[in-house]
PDB file of N, CA and C in Angstrom:
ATOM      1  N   UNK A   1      -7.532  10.858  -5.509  1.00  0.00           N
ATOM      2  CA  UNK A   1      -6.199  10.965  -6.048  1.00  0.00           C
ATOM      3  C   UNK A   1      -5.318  11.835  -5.141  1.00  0.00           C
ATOM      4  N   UNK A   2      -5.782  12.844  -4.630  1.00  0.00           N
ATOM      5  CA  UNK A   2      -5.332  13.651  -3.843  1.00  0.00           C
ATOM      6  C   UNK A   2      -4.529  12.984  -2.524  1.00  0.00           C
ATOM      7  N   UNK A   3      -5.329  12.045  -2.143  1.00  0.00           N
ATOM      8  CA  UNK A   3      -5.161  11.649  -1.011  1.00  0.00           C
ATOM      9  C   UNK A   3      -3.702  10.840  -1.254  1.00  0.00           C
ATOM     10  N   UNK A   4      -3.745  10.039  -2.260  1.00  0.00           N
ATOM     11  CA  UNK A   4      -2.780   9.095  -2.662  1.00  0.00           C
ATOM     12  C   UNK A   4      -1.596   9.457  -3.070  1.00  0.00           C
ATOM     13  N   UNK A   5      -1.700  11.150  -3.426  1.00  0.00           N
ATOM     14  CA  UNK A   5      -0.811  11.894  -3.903  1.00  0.00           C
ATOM     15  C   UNK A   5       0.333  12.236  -2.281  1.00  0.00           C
ATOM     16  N   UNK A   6      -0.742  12.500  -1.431  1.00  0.00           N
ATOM     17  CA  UNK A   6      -0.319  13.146  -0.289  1.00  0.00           C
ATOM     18  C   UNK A   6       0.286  11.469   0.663  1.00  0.00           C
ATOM     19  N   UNK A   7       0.039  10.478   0.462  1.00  0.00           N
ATOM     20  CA  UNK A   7       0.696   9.431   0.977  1.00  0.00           C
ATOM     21  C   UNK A   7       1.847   9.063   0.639  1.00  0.00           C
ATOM     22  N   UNK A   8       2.038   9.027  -0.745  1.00  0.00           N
ATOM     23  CA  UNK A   8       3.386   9.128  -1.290  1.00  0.00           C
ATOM     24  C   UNK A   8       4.711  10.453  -1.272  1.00  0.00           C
ATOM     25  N   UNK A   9       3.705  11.539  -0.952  1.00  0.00           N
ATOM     26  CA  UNK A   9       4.968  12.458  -0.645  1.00  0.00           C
ATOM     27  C   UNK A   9       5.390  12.234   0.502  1.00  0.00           C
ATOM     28  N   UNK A  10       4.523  11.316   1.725  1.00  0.00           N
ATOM     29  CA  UNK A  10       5.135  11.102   3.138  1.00  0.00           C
ATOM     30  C   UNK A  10       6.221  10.006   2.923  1.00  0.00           C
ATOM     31  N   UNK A  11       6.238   9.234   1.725  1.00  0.00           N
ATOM     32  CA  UNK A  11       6.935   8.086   2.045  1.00  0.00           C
ATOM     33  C   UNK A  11       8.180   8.140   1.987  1.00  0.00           C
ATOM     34  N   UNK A  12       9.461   7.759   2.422  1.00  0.00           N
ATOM     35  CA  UNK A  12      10.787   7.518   1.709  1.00  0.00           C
ATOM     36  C   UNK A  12      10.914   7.059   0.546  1.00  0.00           C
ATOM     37  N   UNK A  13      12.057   7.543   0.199  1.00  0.00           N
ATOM     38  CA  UNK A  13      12.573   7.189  -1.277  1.00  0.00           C
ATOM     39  C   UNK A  13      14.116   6.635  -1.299  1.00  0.00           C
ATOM     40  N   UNK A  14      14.086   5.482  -2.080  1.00  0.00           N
ATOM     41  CA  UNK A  14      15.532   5.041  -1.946  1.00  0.00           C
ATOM     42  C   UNK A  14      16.474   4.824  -3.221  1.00  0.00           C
ATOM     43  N   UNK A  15      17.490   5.516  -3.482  1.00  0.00           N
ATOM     44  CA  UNK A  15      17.898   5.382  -4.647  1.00  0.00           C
ATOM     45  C   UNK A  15      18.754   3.815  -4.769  1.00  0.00           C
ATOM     46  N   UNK A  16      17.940   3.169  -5.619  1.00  0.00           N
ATOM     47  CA  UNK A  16      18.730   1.820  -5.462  1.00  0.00           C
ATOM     48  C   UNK A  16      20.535   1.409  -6.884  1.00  0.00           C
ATOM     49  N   UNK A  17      20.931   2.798  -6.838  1.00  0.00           N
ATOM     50  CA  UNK A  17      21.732   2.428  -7.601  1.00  0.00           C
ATOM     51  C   UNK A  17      23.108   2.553  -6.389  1.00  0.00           C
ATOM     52  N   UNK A  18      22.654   3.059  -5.201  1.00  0.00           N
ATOM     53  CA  UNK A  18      23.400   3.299  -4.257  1.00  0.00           C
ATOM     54  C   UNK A  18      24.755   1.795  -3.868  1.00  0.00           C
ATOM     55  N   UNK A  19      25.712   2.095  -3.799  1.00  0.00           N
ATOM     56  CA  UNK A  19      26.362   0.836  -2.988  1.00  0.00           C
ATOM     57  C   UNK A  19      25.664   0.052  -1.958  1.00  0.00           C
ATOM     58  N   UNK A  20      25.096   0.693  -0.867  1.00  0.00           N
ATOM     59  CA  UNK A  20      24.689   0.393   0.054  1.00  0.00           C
ATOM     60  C   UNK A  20      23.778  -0.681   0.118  1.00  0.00           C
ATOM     61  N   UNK A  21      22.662  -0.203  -1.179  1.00  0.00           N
ATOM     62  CA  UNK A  21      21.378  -0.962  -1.596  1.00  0.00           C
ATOM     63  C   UNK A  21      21.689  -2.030  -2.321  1.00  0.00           C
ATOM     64  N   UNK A  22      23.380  -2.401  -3.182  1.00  0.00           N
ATOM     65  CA  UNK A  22      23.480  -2.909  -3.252  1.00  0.00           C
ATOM     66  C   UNK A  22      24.284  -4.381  -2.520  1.00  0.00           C
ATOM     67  N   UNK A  23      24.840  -3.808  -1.844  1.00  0.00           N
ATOM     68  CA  UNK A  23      25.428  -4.756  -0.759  1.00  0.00           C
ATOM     69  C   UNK A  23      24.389  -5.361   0.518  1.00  0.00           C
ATOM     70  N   UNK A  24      22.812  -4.487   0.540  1.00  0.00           N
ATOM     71  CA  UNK A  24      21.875  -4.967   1.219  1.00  0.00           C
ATOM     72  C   UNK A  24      21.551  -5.968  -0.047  1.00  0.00           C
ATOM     73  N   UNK A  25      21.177  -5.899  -1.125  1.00  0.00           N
ATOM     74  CA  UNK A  25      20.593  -6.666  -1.888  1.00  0.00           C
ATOM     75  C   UNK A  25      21.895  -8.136  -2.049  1.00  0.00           C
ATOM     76  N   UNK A  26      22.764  -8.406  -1.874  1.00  0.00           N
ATOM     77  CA  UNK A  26      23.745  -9.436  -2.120  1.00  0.00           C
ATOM     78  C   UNK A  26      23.477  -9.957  -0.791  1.00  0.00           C
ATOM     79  N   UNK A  27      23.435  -9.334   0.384  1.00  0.00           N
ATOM     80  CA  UNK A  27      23.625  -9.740   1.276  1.00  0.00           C
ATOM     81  C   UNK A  27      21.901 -10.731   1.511  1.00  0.00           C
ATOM     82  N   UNK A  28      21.532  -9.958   1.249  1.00  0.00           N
ATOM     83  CA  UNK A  28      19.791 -11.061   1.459  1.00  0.00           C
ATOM     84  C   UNK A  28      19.793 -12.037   0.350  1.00  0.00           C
ATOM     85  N   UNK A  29      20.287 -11.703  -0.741  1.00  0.00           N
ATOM     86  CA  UNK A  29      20.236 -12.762  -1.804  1.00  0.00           C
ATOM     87  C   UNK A  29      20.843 -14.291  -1.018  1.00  0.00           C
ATOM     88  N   UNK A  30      22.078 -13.588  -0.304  1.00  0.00           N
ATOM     89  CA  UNK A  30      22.760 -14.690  -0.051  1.00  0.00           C
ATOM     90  C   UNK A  30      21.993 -15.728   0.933  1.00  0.00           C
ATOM     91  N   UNK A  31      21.398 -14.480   1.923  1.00  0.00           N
ATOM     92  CA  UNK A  31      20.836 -15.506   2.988  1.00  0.00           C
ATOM     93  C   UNK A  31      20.110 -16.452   2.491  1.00  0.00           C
ATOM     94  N   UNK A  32      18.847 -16.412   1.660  1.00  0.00           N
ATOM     95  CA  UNK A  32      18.125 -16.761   1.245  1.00  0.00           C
ATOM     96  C   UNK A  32      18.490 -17.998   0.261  1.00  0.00           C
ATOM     97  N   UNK A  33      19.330 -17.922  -0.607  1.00  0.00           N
ATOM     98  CA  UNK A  33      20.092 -19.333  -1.465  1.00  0.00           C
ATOM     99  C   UNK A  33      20.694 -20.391  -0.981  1.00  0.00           C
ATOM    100  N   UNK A  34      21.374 -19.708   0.671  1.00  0.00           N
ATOM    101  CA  UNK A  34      22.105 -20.394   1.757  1.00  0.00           C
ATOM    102  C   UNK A  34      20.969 -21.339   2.327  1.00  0.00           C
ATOM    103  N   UNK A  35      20.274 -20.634   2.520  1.00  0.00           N
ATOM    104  CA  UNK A  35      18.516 -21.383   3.256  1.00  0.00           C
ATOM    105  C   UNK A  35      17.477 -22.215   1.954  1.00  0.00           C
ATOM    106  N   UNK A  36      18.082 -22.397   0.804  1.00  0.00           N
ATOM    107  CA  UNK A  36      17.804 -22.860   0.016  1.00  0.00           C
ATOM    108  C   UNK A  36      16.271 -22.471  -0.916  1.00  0.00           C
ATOM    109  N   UNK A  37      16.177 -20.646  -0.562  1.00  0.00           N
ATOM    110  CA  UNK A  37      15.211 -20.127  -0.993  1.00  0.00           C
ATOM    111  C   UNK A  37      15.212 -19.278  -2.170  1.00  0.00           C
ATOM    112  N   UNK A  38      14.745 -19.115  -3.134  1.00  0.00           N
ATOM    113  CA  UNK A  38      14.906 -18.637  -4.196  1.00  0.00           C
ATOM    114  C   UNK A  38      13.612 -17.678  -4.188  1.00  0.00           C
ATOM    115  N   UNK A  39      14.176 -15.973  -4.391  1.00  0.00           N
ATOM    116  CA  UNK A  39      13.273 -14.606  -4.357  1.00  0.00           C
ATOM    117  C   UNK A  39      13.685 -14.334  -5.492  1.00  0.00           C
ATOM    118  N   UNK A  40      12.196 -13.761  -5.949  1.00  0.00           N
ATOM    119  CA  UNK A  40      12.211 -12.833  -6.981  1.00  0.00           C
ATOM    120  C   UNK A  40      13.111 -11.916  -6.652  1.00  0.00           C
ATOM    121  N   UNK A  41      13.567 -11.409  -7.847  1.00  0.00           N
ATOM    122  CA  UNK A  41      14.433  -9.977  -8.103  1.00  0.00           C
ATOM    123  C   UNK A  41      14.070  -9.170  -7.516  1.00  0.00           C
ATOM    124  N   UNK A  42      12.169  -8.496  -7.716  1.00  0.00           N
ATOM    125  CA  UNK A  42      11.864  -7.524  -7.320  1.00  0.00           C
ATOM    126  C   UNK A  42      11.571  -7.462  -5.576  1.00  0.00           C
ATOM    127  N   UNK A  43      11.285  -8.606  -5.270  1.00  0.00           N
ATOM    128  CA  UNK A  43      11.528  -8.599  -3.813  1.00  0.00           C
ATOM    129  C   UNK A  43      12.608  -8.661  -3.102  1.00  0.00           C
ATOM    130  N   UNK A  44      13.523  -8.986  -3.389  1.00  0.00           N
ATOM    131  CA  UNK A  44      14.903  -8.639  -3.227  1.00  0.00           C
ATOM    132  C   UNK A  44      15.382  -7.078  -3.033  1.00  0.00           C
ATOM    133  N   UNK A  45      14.751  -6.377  -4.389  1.00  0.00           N
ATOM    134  CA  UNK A  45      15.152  -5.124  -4.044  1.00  0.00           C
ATOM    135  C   UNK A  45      14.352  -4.169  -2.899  1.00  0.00           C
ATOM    136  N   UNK A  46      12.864  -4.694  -3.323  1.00  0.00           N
ATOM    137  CA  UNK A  46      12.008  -4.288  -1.719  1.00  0.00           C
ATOM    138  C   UNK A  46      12.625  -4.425  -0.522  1.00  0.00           C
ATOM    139  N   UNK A  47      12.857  -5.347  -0.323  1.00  0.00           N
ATOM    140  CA  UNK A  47      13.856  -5.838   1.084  1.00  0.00           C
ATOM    141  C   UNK A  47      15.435  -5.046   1.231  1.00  0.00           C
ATOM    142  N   UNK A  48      16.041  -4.902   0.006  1.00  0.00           N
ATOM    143  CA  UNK A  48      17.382  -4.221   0.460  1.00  0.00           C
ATOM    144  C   UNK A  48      16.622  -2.807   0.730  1.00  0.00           C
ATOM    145  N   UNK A  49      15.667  -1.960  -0.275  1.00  0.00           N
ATOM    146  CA  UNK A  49      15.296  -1.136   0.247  1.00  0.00           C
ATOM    147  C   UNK A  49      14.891  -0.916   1.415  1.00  0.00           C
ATOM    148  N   UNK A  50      13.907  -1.686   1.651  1.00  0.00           N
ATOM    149  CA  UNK A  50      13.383  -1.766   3.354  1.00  0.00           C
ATOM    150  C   UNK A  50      14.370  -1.741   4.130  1.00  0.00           C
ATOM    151  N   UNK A  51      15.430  -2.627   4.233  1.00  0.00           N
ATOM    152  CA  UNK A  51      16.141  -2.707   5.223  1.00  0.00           C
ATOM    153  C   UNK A  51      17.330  -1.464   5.478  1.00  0.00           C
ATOM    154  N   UNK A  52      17.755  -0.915   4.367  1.00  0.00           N
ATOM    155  CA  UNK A  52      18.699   0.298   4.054  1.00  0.00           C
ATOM    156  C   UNK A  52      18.298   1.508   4.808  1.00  0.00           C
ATOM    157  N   UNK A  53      16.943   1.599   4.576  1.00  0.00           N
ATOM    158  CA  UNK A  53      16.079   3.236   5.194  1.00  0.00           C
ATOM    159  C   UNK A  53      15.117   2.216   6.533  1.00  0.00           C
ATOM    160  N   UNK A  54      15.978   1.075   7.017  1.00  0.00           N
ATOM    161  CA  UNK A  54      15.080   0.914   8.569  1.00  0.00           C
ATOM    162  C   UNK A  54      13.859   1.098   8.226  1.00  0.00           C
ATOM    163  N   UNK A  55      12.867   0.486   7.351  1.00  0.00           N
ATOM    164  CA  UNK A  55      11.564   0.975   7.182  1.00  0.00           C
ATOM    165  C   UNK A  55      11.249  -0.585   7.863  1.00  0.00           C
ATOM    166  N   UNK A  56       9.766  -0.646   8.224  1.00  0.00           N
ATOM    167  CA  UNK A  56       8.929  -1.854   8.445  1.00  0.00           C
ATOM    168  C   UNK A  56       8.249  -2.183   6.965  1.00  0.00           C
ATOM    169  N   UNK A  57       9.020  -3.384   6.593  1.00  0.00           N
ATOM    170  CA  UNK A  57       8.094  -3.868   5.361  1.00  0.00           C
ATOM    171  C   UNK A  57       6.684  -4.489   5.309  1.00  0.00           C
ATOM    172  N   UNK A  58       5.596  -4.011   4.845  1.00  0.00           N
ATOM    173  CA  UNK A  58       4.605  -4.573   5.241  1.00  0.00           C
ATOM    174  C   UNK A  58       4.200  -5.530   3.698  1.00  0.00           C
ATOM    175  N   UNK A  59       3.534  -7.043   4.387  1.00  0.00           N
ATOM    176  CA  UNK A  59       2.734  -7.784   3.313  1.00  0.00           C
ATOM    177  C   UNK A  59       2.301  -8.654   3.852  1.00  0.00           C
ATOM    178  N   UNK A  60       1.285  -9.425   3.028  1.00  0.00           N
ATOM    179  CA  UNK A  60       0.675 -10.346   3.316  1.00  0.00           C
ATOM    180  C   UNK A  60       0.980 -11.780   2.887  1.00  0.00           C
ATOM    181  N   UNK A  61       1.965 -11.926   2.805  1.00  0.00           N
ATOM    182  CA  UNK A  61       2.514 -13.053   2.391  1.00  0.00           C
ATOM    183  C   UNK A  61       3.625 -13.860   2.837  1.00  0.00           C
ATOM    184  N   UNK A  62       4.085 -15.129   3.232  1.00  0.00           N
ATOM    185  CA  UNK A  62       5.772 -15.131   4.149  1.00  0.00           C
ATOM    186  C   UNK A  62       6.175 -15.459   3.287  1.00  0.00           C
ATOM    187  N   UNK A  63       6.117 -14.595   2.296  1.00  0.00           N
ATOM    188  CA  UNK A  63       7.916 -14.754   1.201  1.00  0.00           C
ATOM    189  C   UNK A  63       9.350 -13.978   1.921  1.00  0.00           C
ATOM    190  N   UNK A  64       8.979 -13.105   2.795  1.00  0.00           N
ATOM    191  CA  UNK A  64      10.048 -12.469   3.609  1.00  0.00           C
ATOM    192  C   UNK A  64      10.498 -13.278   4.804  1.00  0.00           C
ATOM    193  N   UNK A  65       9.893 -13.471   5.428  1.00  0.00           N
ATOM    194  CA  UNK A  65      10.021 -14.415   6.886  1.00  0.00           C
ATOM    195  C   UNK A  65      11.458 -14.664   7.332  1.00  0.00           C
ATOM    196  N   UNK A  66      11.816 -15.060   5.916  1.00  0.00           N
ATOM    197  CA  UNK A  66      13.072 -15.650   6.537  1.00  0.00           C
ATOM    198  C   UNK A  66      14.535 -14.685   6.565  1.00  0.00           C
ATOM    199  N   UNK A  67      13.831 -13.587   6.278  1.00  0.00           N
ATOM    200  CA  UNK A  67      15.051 -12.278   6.744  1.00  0.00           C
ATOM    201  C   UNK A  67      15.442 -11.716   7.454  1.00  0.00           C
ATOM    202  N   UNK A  68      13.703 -11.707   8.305  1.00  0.00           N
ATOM    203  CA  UNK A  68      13.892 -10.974   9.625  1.00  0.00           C
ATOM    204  C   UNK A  68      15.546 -10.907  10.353  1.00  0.00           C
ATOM    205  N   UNK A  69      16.110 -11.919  10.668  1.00  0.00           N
ATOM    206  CA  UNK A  69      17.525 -12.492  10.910  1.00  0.00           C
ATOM    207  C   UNK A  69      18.482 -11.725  10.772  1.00  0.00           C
ATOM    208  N   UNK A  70      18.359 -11.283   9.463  1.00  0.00           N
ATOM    209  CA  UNK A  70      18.696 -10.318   8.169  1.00  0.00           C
ATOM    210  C   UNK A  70      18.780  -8.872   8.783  1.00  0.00           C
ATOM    211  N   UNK A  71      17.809  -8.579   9.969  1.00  0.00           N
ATOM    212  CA  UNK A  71      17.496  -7.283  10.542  1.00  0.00           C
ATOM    213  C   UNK A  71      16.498  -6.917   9.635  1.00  0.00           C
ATOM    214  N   UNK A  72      15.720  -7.465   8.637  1.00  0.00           N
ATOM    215  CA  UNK A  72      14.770  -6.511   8.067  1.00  0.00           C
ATOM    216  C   UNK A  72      13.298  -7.136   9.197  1.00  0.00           C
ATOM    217  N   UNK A  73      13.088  -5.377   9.005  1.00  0.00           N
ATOM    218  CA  UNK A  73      11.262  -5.378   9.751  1.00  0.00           C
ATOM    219  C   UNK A  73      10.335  -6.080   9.375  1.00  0.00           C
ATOM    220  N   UNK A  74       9.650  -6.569   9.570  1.00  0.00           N
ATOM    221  CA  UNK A  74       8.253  -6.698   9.313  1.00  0.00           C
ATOM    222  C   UNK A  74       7.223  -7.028   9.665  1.00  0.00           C
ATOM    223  N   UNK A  75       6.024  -6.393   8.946  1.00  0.00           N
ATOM    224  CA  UNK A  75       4.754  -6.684   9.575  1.00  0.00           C
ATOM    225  C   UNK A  75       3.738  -7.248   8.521  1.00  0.00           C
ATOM    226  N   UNK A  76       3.052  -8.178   9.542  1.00  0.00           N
ATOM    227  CA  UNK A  76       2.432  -9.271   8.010  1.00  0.00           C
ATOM    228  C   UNK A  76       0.807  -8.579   8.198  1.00  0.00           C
ATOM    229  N   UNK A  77       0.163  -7.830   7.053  1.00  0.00           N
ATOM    230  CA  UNK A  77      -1.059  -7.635   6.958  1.00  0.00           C
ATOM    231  C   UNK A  77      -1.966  -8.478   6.872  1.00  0.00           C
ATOM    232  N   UNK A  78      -3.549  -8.423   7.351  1.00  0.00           N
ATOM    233  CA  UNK A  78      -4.307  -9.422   7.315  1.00  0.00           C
ATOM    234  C   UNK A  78      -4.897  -8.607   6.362  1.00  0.00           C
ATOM    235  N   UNK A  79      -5.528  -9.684   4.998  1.00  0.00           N
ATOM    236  CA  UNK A  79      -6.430  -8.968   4.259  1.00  0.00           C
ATOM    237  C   UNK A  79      -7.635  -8.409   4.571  1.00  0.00           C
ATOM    238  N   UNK A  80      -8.170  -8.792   5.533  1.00  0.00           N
ATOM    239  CA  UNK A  80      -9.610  -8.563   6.091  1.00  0.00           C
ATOM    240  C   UNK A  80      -9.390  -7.122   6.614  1.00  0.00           C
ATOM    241  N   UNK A  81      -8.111  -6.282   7.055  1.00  0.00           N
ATOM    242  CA  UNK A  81      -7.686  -5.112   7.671  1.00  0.00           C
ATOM    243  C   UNK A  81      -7.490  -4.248   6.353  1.00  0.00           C
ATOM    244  N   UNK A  82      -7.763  -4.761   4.739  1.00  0.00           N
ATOM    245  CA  UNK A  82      -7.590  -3.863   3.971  1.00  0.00           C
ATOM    246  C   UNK A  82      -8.929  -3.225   3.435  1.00  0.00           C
ATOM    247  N   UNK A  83     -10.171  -4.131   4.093  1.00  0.00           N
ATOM    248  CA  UNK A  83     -11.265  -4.006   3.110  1.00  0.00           C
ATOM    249  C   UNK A  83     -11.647  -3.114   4.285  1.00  0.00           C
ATOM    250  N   UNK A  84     -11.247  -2.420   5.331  1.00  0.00           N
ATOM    251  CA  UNK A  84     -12.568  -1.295   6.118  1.00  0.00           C
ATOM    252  C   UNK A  84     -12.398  -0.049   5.823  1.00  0.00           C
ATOM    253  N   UNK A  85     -13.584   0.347   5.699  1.00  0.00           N
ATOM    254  CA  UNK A  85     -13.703   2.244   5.199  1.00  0.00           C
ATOM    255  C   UNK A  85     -13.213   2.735   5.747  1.00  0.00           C
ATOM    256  N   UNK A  86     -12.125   3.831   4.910  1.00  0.00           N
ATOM    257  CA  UNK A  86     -11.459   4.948   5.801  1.00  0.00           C
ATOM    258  C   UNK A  86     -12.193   5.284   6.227  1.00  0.00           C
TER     259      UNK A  86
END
């Protein structure tokens, strides 16, 4: 727990009631409806977050892919890189 405690105090924090986060979040919505893609809400806000605080979004999945464009980061995890012992 400790450990997990101490990973999260390294992380950023983004207040998403901000303008900013929200004009990142309209602005990816848009790309994405334009490209005829439809995102969850909550990834939407991952992504305005990500992209607001310049973070690298990491996942394993290409539901993002098509943002990069967008300027958001990312890096796609392989699951096989989650299962080795610290």
């Amino acid at each position: 727990m400790t450990r997990v405690e101490d990973t999260l105090a390294r992380m950023p924090t983004v207040d998403i009631s901000s303008r900013v986060v929200h004009d990142a979040y309209a602005r990816l919505d848009h790309a994405s409806t334009t490209q005829g893609i439809t995102m969850g809400k909550n990834d939407l806000w991952i992504a305005a977050s990500a992209l607001v605080v310049d973070a690298t979004l990491l996942t394993m999945d290409d539901d993002f892919g098509h943002l990069v464009p967008q300027g958001l980061r990312l890096e796609r995890v392989q699951e096989a890189a989650l299962r080795s012992e610290p």
